[in-house]
PDB file of N, CA and C in Angstrom:
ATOM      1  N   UNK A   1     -18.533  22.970  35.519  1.00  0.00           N
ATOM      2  CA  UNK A   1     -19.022  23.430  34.236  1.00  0.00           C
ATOM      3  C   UNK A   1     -17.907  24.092  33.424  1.00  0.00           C
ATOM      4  N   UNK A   2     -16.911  24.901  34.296  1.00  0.00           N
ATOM      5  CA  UNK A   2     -16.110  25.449  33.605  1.00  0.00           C
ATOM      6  C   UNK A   2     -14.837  24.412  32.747  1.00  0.00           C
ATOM      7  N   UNK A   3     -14.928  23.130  33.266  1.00  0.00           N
ATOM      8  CA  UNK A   3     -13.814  22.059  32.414  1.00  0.00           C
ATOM      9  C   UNK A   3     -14.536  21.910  31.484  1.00  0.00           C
ATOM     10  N   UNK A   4     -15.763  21.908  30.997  1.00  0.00           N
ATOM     11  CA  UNK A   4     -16.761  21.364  30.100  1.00  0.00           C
ATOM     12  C   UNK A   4     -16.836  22.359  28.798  1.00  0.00           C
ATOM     13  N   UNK A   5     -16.744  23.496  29.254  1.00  0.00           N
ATOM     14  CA  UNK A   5     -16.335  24.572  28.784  1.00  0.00           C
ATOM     15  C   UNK A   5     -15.285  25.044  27.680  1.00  0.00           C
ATOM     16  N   UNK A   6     -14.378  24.865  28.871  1.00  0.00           N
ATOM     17  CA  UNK A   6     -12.888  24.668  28.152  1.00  0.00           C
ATOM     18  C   UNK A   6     -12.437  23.325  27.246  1.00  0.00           C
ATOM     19  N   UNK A   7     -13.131  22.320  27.768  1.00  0.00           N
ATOM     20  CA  UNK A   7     -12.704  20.965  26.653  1.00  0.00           C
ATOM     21  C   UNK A   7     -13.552  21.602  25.009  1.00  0.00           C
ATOM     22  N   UNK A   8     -14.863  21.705  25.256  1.00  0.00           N
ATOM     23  CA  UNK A   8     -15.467  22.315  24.595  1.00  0.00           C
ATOM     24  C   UNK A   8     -14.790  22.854  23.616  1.00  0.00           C
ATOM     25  N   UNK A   9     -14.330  24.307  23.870  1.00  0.00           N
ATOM     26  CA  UNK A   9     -13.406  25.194  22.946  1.00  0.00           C
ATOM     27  C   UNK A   9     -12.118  24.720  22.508  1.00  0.00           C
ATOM     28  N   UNK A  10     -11.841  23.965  23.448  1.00  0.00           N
ATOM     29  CA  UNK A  10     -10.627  23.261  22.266  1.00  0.00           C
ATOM     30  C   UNK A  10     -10.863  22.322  21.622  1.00  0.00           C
ATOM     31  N   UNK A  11     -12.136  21.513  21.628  1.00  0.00           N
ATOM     32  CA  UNK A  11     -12.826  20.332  20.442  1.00  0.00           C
ATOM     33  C   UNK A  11     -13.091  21.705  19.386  1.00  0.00           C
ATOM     34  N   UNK A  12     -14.031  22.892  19.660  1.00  0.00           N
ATOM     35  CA  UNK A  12     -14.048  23.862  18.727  1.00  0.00           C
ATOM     36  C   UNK A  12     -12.916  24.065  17.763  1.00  0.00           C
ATOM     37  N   UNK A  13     -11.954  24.898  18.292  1.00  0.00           N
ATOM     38  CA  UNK A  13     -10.880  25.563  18.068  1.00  0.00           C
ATOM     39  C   UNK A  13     -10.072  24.052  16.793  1.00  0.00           C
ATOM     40  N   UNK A  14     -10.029  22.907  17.818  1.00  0.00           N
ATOM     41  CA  UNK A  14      -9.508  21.866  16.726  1.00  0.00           C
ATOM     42  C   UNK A  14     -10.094  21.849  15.255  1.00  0.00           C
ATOM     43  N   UNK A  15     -11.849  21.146  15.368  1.00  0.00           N
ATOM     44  CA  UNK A  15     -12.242  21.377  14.258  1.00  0.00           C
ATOM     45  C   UNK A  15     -12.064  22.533  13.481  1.00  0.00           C
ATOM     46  N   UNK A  16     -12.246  23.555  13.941  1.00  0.00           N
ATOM     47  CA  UNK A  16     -11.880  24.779  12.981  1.00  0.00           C
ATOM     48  C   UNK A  16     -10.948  25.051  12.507  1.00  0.00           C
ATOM     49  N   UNK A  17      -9.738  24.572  12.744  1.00  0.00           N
ATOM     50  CA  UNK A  17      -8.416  24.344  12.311  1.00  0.00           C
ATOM     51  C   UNK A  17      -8.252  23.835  11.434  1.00  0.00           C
ATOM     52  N   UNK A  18      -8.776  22.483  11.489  1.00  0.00           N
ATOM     53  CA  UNK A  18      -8.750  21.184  10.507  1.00  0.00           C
ATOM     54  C   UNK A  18      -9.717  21.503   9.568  1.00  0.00           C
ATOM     55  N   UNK A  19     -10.838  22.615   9.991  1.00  0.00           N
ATOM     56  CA  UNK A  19     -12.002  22.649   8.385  1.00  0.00           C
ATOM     57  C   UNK A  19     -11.084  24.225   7.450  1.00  0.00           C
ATOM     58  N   UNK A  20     -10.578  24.901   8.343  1.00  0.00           N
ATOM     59  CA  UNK A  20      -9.454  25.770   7.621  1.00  0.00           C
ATOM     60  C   UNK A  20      -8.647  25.133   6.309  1.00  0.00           C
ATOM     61  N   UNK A  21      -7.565  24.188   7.308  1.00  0.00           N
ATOM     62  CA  UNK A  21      -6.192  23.805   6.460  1.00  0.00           C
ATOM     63  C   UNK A  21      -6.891  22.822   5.455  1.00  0.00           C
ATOM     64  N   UNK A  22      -7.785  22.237   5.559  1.00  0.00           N
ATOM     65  CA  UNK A  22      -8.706  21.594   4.500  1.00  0.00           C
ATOM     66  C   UNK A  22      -8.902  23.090   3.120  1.00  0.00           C
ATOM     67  N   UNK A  23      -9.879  24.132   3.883  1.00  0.00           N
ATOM     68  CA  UNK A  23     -10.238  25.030   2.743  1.00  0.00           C
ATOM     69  C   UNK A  23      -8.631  25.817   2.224  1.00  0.00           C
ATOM     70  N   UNK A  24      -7.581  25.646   2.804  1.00  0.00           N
ATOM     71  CA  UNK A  24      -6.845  26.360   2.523  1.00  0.00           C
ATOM     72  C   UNK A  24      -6.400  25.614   1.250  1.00  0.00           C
ATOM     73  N   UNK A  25      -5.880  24.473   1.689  1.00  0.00           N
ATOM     74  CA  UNK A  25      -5.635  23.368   0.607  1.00  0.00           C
ATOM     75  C   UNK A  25      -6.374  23.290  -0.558  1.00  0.00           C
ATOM     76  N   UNK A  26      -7.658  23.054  -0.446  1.00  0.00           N
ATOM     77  CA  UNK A  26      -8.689  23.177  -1.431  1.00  0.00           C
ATOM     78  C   UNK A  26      -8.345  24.279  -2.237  1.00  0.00           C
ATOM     79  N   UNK A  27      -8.279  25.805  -2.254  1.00  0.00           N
ATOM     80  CA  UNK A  27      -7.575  26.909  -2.707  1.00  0.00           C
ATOM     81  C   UNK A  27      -6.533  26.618  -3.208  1.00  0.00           C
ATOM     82  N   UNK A  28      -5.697  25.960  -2.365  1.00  0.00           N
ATOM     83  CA  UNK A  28      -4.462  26.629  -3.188  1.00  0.00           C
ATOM     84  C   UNK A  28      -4.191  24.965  -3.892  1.00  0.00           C
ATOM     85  N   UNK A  29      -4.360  23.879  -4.279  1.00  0.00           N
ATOM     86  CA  UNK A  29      -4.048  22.873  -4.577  1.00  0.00           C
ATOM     87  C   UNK A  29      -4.033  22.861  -6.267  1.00  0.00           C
ATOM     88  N   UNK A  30      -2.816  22.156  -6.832  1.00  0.00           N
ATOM     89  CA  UNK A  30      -2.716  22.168  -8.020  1.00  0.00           C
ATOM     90  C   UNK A  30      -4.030  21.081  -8.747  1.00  0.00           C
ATOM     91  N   UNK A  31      -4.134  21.340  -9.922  1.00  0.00           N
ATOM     92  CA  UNK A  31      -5.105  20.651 -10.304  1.00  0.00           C
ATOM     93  C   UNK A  31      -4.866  19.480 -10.882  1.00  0.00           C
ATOM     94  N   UNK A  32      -5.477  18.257 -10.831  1.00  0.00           N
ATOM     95  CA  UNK A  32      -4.756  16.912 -11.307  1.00  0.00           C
ATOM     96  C   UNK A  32      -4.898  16.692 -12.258  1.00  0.00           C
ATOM     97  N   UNK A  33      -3.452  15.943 -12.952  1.00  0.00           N
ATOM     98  CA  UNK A  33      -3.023  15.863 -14.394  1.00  0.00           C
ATOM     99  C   UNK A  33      -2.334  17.096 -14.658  1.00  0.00           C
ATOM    100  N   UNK A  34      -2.050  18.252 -14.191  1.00  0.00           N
ATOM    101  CA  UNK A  34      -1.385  19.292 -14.001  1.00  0.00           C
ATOM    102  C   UNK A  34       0.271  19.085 -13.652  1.00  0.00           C
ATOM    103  N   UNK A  35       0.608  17.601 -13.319  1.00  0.00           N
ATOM    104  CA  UNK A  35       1.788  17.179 -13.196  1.00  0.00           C
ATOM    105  C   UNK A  35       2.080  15.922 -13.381  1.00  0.00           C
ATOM    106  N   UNK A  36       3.208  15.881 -14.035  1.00  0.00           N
ATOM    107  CA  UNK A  36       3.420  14.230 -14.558  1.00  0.00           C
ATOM    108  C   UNK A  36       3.656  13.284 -13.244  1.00  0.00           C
ATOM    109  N   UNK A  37       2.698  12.158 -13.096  1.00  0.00           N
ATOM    110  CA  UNK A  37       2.533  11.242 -12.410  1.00  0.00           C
ATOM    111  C   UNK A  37       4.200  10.010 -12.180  1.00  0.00           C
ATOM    112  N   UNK A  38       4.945  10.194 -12.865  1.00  0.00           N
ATOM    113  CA  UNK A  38       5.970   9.822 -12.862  1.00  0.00           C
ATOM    114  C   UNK A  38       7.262  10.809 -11.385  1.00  0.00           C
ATOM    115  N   UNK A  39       7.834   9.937 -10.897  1.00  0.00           N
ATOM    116  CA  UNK A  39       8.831  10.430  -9.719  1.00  0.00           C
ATOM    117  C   UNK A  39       9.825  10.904 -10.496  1.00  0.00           C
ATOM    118  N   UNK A  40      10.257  12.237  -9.525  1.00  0.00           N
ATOM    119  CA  UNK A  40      11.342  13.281 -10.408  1.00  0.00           C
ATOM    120  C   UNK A  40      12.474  12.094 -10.377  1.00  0.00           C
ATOM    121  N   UNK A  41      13.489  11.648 -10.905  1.00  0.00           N
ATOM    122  CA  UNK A  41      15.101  11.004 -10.837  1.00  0.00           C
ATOM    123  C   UNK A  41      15.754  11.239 -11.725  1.00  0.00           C
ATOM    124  N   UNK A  42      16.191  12.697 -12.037  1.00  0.00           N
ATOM    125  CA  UNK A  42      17.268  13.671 -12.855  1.00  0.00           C
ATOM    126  C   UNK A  42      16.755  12.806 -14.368  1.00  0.00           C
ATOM    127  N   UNK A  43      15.194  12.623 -13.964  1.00  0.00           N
ATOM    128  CA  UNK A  43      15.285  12.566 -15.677  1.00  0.00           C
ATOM    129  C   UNK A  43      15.209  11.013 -16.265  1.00  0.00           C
ATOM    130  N   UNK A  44      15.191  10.035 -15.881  1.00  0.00           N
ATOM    131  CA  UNK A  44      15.407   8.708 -16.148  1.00  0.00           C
ATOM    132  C   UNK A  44      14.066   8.108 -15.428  1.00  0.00           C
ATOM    133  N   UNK A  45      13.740   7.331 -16.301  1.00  0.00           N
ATOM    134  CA  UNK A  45      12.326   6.372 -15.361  1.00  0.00           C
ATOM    135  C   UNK A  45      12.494   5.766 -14.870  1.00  0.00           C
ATOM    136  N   UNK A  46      12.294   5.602 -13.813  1.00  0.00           N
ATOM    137  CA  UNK A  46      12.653   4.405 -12.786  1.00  0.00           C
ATOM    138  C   UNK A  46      12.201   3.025 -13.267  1.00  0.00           C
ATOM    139  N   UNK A  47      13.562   2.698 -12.804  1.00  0.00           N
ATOM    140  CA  UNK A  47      13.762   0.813 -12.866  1.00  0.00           C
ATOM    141  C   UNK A  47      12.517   0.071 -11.899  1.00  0.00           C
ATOM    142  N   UNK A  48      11.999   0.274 -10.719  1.00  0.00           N
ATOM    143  CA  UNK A  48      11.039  -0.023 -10.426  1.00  0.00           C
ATOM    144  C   UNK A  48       9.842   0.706  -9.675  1.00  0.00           C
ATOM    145  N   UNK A  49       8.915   0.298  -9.565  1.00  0.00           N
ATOM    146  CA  UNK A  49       7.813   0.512  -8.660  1.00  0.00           C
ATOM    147  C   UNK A  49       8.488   1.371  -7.522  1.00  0.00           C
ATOM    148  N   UNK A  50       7.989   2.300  -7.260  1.00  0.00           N
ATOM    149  CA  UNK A  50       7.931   3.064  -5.823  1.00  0.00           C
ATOM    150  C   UNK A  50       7.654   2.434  -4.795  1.00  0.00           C
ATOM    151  N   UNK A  51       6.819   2.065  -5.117  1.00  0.00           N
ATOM    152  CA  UNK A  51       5.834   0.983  -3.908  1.00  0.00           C
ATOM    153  C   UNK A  51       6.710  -0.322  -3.403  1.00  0.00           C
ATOM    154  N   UNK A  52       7.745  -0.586  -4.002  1.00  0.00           N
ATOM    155  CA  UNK A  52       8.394  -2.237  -4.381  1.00  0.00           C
ATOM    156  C   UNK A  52       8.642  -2.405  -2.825  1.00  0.00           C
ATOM    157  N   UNK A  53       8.203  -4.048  -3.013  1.00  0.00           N
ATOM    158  CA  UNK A  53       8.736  -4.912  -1.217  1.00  0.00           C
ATOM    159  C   UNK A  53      10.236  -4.393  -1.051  1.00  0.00           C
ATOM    160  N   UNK A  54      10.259  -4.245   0.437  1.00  0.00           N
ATOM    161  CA  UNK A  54      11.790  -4.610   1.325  1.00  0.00           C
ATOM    162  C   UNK A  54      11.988  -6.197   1.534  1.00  0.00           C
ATOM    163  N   UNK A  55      12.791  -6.196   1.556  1.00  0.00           N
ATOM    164  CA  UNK A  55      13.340  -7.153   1.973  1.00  0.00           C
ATOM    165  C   UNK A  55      13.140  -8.077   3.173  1.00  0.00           C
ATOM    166  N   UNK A  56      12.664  -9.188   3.517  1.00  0.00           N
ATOM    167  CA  UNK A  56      11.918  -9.215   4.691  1.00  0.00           C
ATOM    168  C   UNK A  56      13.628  -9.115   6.206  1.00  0.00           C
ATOM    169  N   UNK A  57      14.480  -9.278   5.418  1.00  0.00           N
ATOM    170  CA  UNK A  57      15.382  -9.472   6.679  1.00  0.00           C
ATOM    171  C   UNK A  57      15.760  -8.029   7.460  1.00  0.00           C
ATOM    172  N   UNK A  58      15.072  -7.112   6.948  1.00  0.00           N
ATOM    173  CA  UNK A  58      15.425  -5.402   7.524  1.00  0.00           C
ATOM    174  C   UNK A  58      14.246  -5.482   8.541  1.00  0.00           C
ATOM    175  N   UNK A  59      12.981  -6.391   8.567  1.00  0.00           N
ATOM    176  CA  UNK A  59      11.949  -5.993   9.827  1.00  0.00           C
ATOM    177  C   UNK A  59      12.391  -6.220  11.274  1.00  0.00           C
ATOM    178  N   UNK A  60      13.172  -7.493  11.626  1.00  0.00           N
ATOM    179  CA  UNK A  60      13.765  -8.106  12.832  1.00  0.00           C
ATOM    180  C   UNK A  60      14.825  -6.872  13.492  1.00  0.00           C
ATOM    181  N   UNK A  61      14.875  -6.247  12.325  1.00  0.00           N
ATOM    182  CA  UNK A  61      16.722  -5.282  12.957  1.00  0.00           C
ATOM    183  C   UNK A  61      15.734  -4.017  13.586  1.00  0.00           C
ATOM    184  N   UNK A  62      14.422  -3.656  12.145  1.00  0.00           N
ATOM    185  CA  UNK A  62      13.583  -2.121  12.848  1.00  0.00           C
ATOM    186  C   UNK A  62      13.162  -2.578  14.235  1.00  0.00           C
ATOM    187  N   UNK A  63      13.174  -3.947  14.407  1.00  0.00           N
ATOM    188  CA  UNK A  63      12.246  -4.002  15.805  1.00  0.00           C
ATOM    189  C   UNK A  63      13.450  -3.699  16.634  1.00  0.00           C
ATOM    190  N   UNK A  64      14.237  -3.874  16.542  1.00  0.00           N
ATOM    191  CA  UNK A  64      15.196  -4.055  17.253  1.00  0.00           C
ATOM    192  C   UNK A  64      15.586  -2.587  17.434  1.00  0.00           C
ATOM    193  N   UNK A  65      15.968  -1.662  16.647  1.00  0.00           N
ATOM    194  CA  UNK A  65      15.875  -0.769  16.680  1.00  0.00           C
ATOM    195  C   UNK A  65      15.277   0.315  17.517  1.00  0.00           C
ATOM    196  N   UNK A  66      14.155  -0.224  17.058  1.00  0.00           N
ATOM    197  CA  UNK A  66      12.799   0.548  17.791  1.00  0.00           C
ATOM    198  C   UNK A  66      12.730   0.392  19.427  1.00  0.00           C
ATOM    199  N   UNK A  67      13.501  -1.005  19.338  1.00  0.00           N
ATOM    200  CA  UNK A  67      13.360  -1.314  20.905  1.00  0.00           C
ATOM    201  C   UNK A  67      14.399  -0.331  21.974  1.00  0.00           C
ATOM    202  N   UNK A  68      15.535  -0.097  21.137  1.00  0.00           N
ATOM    203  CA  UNK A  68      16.633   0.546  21.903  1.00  0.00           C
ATOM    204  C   UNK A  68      15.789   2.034  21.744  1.00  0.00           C
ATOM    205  N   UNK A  69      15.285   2.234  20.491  1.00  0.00           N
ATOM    206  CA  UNK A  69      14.757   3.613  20.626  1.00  0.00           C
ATOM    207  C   UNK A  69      14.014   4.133  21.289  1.00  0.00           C
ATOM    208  N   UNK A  70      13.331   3.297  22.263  1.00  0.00           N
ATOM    209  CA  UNK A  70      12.254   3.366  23.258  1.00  0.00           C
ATOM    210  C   UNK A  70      12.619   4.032  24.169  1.00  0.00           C
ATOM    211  N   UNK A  71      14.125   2.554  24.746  1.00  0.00           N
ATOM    212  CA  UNK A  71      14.860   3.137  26.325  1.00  0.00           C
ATOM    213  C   UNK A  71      15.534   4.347  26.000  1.00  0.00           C
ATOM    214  N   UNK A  72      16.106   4.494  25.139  1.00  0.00           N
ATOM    215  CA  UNK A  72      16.342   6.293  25.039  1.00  0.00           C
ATOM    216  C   UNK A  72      15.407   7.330  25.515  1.00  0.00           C
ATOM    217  N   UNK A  73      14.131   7.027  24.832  1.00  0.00           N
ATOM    218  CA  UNK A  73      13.149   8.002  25.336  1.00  0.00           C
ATOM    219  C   UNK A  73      12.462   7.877  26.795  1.00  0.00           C
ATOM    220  N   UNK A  74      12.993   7.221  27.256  1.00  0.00           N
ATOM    221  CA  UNK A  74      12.676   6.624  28.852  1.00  0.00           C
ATOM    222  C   UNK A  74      13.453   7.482  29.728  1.00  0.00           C
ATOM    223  N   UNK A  75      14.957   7.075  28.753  1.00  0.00           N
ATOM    224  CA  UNK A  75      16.127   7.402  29.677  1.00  0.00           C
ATOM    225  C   UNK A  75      16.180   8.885  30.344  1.00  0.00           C
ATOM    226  N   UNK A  76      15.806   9.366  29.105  1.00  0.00           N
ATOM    227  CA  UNK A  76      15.710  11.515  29.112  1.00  0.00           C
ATOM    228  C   UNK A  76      14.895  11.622  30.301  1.00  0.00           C
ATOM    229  N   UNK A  77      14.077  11.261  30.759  1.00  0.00           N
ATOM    230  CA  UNK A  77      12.927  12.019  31.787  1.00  0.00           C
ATOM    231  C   UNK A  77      13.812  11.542  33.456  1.00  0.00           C
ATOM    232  N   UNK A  78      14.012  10.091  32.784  1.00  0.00           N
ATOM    233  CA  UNK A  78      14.690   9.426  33.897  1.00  0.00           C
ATOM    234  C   UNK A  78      15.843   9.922  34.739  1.00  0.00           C
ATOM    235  N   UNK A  79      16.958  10.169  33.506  1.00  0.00           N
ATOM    236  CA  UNK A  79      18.064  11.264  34.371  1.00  0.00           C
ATOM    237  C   UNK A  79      17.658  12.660  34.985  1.00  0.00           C
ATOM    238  N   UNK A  80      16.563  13.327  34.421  1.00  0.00           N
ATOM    239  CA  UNK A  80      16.124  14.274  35.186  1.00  0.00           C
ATOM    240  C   UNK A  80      15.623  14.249  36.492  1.00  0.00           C
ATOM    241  N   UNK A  81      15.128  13.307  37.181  1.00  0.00           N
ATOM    242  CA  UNK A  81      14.452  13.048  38.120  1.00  0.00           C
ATOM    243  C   UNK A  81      15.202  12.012  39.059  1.00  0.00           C
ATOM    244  N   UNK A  82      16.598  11.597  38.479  1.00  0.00           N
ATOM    245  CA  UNK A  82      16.961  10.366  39.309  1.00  0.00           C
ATOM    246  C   UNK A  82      17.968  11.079  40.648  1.00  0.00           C
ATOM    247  N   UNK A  83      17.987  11.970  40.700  1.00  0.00           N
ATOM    248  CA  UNK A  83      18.939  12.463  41.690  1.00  0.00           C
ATOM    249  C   UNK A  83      17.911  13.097  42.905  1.00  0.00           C
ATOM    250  N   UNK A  84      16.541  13.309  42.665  1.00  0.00           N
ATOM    251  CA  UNK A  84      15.563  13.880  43.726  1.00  0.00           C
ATOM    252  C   UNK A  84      15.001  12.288  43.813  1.00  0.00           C
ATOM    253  N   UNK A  85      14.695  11.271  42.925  1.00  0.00           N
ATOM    254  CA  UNK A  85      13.895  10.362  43.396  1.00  0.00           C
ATOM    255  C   UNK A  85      14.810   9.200  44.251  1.00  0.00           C
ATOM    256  N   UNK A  86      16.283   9.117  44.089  1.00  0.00           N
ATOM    257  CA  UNK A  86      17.132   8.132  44.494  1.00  0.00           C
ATOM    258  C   UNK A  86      16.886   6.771  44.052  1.00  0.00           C
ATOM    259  N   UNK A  87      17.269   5.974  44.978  1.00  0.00           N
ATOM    260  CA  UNK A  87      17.370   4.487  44.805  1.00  0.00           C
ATOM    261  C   UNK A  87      16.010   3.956  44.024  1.00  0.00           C
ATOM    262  N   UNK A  88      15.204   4.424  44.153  1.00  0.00           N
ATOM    263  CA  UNK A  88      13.875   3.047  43.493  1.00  0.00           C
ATOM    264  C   UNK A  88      14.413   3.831  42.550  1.00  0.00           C
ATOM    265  N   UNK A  89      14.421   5.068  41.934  1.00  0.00           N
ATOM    266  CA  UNK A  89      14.351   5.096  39.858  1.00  0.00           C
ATOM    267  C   UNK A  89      15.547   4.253  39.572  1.00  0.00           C
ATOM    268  N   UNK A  90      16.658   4.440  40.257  1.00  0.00           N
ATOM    269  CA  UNK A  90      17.793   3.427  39.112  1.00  0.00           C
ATOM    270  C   UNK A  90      17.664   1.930  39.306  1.00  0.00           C
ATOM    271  N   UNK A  91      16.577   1.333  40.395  1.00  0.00           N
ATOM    272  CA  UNK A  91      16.291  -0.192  40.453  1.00  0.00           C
ATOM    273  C   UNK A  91      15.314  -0.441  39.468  1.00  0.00           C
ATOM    274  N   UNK A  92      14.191   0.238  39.473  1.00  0.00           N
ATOM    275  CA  UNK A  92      13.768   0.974  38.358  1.00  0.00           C
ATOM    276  C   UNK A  92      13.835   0.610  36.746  1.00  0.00           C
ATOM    277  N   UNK A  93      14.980   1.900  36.818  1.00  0.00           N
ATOM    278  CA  UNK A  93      15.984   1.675  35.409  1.00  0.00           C
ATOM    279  C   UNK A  93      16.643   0.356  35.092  1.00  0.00           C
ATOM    280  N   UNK A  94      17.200  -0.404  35.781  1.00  0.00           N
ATOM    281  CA  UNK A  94      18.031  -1.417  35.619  1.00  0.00           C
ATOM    282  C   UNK A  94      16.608  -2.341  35.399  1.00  0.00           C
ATOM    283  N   UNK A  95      15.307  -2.367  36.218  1.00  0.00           N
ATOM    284  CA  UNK A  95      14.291  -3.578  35.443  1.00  0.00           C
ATOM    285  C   UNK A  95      13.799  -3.146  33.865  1.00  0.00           C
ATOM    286  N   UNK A  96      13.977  -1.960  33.719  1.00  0.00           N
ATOM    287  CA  UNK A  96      13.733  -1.495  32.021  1.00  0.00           C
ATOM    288  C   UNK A  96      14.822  -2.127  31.488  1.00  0.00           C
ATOM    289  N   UNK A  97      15.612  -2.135  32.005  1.00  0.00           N
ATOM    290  CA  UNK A  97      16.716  -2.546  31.301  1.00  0.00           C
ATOM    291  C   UNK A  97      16.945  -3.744  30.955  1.00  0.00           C
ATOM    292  N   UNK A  98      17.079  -4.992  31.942  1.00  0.00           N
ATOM    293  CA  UNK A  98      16.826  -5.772  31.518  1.00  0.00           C
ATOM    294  C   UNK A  98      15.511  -6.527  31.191  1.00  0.00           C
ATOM    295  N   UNK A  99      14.373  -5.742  30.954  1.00  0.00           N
ATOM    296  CA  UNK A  99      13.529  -6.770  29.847  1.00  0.00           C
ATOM    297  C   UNK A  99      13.894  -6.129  28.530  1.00  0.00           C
ATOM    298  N   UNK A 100      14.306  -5.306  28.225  1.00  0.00           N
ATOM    299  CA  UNK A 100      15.251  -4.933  27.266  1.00  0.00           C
ATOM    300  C   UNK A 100      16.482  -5.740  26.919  1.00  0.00           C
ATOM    301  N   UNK A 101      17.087  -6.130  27.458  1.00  0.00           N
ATOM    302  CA  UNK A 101      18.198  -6.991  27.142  1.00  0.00           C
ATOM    303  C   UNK A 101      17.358  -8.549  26.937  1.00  0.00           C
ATOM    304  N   UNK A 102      16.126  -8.812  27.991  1.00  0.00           N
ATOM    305  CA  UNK A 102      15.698  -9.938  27.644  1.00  0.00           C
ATOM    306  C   UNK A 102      15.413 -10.231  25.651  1.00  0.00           C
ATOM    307  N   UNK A 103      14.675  -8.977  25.570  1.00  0.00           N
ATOM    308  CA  UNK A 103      14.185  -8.653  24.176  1.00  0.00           C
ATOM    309  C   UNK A 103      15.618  -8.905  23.135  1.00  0.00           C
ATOM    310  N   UNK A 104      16.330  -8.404  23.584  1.00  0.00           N
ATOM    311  CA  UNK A 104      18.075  -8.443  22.464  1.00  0.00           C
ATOM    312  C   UNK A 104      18.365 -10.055  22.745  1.00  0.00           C
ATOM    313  N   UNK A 105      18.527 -10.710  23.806  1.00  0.00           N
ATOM    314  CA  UNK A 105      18.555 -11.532  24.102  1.00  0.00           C
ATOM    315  C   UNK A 105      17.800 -13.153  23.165  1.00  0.00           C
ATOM    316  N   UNK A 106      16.916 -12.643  23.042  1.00  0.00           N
ATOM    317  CA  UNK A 106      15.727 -13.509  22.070  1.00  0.00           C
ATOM    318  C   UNK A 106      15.947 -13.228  20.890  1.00  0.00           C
ATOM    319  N   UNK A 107      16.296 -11.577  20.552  1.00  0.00           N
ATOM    320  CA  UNK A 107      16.503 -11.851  19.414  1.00  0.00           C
ATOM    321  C   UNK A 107      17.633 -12.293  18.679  1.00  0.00           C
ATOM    322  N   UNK A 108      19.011 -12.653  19.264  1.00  0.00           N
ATOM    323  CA  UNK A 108      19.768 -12.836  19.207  1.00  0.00           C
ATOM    324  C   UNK A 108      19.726 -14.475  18.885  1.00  0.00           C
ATOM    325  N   UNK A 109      18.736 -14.706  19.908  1.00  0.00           N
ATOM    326  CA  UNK A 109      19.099 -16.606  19.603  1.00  0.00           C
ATOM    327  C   UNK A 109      18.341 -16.887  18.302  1.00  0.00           C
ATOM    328  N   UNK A 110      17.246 -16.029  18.027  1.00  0.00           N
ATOM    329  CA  UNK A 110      16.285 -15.882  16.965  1.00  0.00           C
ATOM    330  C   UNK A 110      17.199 -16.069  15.306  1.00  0.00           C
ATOM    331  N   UNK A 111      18.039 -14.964  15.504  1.00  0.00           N
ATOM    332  CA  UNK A 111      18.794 -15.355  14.353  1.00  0.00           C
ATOM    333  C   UNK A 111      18.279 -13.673  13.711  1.00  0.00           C
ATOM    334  N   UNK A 112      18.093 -12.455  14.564  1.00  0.00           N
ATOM    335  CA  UNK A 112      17.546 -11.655  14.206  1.00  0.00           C
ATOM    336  C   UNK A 112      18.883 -10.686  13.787  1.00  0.00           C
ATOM    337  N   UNK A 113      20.123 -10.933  14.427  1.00  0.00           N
ATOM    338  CA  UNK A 113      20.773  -9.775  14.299  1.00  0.00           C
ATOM    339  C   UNK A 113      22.205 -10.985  13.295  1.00  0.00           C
ATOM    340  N   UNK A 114      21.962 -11.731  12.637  1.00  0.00           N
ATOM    341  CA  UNK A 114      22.546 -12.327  11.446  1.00  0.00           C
ATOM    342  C   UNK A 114      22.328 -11.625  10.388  1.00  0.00           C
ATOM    343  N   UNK A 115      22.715 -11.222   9.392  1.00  0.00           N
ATOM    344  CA  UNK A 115      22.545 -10.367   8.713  1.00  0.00           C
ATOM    345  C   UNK A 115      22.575 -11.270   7.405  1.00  0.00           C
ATOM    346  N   UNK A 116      23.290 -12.756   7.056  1.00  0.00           N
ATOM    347  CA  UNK A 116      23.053 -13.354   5.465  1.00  0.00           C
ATOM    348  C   UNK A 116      22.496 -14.807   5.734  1.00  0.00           C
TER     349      UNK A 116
END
């Protein structure tokens, strides 16, 4: 009963948080049309849309990106623990690794890391 309890008060404690920073906002929020709808740029209107498409050849590189950015965040917990866990974490590491390289690998033949 007592986990039921405690989940309890922190589903509480959440909502009440979130119905706060709501009323706080509500208070203190400027009123609309109270500021020009136009983006600050020292004064000059922008040449285009805020919103405007990228380019489609920058998505292949974020993945790519994203992918190395992963094993980084793998890596951190990993060196902490690889000297008490021994041999299986760095056999381990090296199979993260290469389906990771599989991934660079593909994208490479893909035509992902060509840049024109």
């Amino acid at each position: 009963m007592a986990a039921y309890l405690s989940a309890a008060l922190m589903l509480g404690l959440a909502v009440g948080g979130a119905l706060v920073a709501h009323l706080v906002h509500r208070r203190t929020a400027v009123a609309p049309g109270a500021v020009p709808t136009l983006p600050f740029q020292s004064g000059w209107r922008p040449a285009e849309h805020a919103l405007s498409r990228f380019e489609a050849r920058y998505y292949p590189l974020t993945l790519l990106f994203l992918a190395f950015d992963v094993e980084m965040l793998f890596m951190y917990p990993w060196a902490t623990v690889v000297a008490t866990v021994g041999t299986s974490a760095i056999v381990e590491m090296f199979v993260l690794l290469g389906v990771l390289m599989a991934g660079v690998l593909w994208a490479w033949r893909e035509g992902a890391l060509r840049w024109t």
